[in-house]
Protein backbone atom coordinates (compact mmCIF):
# COMPACT_ATOMS: atom_id res chain seq x y z
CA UNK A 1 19.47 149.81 148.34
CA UNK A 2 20.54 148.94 144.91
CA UNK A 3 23.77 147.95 143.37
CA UNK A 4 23.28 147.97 139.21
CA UNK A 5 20.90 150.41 138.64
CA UNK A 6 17.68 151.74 140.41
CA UNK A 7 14.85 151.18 138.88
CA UNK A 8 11.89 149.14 140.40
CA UNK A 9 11.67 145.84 140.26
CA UNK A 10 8.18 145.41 138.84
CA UNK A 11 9.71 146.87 135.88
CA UNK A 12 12.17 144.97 134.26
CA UNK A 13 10.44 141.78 135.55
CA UNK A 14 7.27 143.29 133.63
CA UNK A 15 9.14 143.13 130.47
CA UNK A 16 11.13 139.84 131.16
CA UNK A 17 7.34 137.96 131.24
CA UNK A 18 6.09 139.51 128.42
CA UNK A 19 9.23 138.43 126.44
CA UNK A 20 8.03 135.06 128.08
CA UNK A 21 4.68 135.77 126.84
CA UNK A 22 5.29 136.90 123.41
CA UNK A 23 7.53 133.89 123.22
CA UNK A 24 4.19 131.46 123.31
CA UNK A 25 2.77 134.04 120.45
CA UNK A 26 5.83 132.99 118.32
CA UNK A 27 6.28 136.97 117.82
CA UNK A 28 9.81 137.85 117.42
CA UNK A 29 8.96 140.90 119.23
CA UNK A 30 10.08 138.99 122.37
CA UNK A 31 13.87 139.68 121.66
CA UNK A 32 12.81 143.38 121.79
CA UNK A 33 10.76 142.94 125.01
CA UNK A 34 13.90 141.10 126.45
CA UNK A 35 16.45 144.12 125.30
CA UNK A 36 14.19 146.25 127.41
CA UNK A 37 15.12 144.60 131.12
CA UNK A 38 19.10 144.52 129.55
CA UNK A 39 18.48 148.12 130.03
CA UNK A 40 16.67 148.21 132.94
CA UNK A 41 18.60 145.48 134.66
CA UNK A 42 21.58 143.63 132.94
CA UNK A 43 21.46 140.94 135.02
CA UNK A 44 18.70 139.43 133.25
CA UNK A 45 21.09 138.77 130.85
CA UNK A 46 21.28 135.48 133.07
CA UNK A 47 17.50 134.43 132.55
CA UNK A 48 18.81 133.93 128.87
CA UNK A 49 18.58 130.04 129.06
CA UNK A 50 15.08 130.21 130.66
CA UNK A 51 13.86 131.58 127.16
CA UNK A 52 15.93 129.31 125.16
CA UNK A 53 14.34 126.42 127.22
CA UNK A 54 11.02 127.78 126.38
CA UNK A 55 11.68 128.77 122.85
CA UNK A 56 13.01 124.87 122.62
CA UNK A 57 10.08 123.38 124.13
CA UNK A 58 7.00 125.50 123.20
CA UNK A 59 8.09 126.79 119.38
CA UNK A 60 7.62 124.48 116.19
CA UNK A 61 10.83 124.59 114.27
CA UNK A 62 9.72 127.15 111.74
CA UNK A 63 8.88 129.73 114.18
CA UNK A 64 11.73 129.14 116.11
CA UNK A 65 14.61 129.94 114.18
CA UNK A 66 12.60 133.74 113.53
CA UNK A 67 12.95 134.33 117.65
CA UNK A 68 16.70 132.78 117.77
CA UNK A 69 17.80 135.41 115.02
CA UNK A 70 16.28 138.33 117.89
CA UNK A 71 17.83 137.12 120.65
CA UNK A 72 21.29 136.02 118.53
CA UNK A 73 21.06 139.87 117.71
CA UNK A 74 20.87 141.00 121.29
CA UNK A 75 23.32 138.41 122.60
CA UNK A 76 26.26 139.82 119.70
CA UNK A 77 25.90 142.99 120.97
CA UNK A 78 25.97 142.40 124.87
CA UNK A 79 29.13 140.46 123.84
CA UNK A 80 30.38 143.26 122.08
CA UNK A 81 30.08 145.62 124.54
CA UNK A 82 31.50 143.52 127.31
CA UNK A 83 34.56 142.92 125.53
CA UNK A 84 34.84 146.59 124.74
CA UNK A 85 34.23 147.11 128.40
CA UNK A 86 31.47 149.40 128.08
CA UNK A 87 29.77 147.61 131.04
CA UNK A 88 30.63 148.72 134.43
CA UNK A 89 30.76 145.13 135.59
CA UNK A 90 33.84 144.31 133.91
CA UNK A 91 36.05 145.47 136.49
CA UNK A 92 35.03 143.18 139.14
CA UNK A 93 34.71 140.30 136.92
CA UNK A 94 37.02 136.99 138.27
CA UNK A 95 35.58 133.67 138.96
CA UNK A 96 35.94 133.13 142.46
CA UNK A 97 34.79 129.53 144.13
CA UNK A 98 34.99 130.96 147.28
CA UNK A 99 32.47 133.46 146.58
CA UNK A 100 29.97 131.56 144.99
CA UNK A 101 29.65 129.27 148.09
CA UNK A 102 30.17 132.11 150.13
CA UNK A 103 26.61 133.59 148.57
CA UNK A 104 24.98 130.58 148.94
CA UNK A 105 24.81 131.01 152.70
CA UNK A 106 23.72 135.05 152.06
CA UNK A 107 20.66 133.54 149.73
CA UNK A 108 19.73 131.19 153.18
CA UNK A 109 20.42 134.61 155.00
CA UNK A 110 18.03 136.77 152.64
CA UNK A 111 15.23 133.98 152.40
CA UNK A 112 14.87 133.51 156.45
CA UNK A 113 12.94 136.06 156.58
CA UNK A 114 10.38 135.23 153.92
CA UNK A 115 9.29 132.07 155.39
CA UNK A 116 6.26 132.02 153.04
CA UNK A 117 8.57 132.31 150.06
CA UNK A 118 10.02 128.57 151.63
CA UNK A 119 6.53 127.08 152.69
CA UNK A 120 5.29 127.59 149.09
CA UNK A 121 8.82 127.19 147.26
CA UNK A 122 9.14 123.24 148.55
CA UNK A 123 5.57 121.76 148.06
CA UNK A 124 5.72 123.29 144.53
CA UNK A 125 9.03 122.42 143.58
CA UNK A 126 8.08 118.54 145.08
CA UNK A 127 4.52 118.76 143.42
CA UNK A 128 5.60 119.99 140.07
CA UNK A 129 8.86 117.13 140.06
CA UNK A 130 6.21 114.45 140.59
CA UNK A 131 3.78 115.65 137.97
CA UNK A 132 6.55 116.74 135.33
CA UNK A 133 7.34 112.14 134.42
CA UNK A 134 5.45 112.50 131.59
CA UNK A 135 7.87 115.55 130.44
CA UNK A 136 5.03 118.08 130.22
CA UNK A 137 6.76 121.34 128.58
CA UNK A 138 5.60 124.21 131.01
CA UNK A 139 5.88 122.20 133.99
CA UNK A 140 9.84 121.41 132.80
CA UNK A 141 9.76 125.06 132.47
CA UNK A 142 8.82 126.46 135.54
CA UNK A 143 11.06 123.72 137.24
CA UNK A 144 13.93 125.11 135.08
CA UNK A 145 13.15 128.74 135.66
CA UNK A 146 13.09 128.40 139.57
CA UNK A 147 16.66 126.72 139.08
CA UNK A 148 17.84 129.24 137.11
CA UNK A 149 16.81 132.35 139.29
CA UNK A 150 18.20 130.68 142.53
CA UNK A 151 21.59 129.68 140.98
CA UNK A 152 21.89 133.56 138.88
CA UNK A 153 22.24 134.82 142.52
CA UNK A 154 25.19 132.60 143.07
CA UNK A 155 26.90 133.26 139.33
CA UNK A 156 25.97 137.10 140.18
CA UNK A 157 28.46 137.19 143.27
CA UNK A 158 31.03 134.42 142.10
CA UNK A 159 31.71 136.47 139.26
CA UNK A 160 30.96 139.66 139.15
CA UNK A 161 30.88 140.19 142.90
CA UNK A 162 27.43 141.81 142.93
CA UNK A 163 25.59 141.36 146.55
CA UNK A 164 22.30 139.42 147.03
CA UNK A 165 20.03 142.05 146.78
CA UNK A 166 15.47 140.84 148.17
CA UNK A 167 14.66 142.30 144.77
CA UNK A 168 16.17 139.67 142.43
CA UNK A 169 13.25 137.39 144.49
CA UNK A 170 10.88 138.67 142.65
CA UNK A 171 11.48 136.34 139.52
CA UNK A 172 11.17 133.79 141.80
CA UNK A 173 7.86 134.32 143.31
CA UNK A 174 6.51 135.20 139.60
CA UNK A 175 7.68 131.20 138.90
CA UNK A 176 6.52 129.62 141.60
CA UNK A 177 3.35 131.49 141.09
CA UNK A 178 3.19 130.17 137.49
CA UNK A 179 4.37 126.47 138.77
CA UNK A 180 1.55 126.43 141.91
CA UNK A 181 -1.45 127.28 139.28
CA UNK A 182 0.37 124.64 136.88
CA UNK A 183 -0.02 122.20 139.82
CA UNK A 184 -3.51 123.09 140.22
CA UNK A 185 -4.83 124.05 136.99
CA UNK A 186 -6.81 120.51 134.71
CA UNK A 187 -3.97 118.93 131.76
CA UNK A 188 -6.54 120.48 129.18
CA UNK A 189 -5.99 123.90 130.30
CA UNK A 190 -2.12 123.88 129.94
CA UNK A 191 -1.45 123.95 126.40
């Protein structure tokens, strides 16, 4: 069951990490990478911040104004076709505050089942809190990237009315993968 477009999941969130990843080579390739899962899956449009936090965090300055002109690029012309209303999204867009608390009971009805997904999610969300005081980058990262894909659910049905779908979990787990060998990985091994 799928309600944007069916492709697999592994796919676009493939593509999404190695925008990540060619973010940390300070390639501006990443924008292109990132393009990719628009077209596989445009709500990934809403993991936008997640690279801005890690462009902000991980880039020097000189680098980083390269990888903002990509994704300024991509972010004009997502704009330009919303307001053109080439999406198909556009009709159901309306900000409702009903919906978005509304979804925040079908994310507790879509994780009850994945009780691992909550036995892992907690500890590393606690662990990586108490480690991240002395503001260590990737661990503000991950913390910021597990936010990010738990509250895009909400925005997703609050305004565009889009059902909670298992497969937009799978950002999740990738980030809470990343923050659990953050937690146990030495300081000198995290850049």
């Amino acid at each position: 069951m799928y309600d944007t477009t069916s492709t697999y999941e592994n796919f676009w969130v493939f593509f999404y990490l190695l925008s990540l990843y060619l973010i940390i080579k300070n390639s501006i390739t990443s924008s292109f990478a990132f393009t990719i899962t628009l077209f596989l899956k445009p709500i990934t449009i809403l993991f936008l911040p997640i690279n801005f936090l890690w462009i902000l965090l991980d880039i020097q300055l000189k680098n980083r104004k390269k990888i903002f002109l990509g994704f300024a690029i991509i972010i004009f012309v997502v704009l330009m076709a919303f307001f053109t209303q080439n999406l198909d999204y556009t009709n159901n867009s309306g900000f409702s505050l009903e919906k978005m608390f509304f979804s925040f009971n079908e994310i507790s009805n879509s994780l009850r089942f994945d009780s691992l997904l909550i036995i892992v999610l907690i500890p590393v969300l606690v662990l990586l809190y108490l480690q991240s005081n002395n503001f260590h980058s990737r661990k503000i990262f991950v913390l910021f990237g597990i936010f990010i894909t738990m509250i895009s659910q909400v925005l997703l049905y609050g305004i565009i009315d889009m059902t909670i779908q298992p497969y937009r979990f799978v950002p999740l787990i990738v980030f809470i993968s990343i923050g659990f060998g953050i937690i146990f990985s030495k300081e000198s091994d995290i850049k």
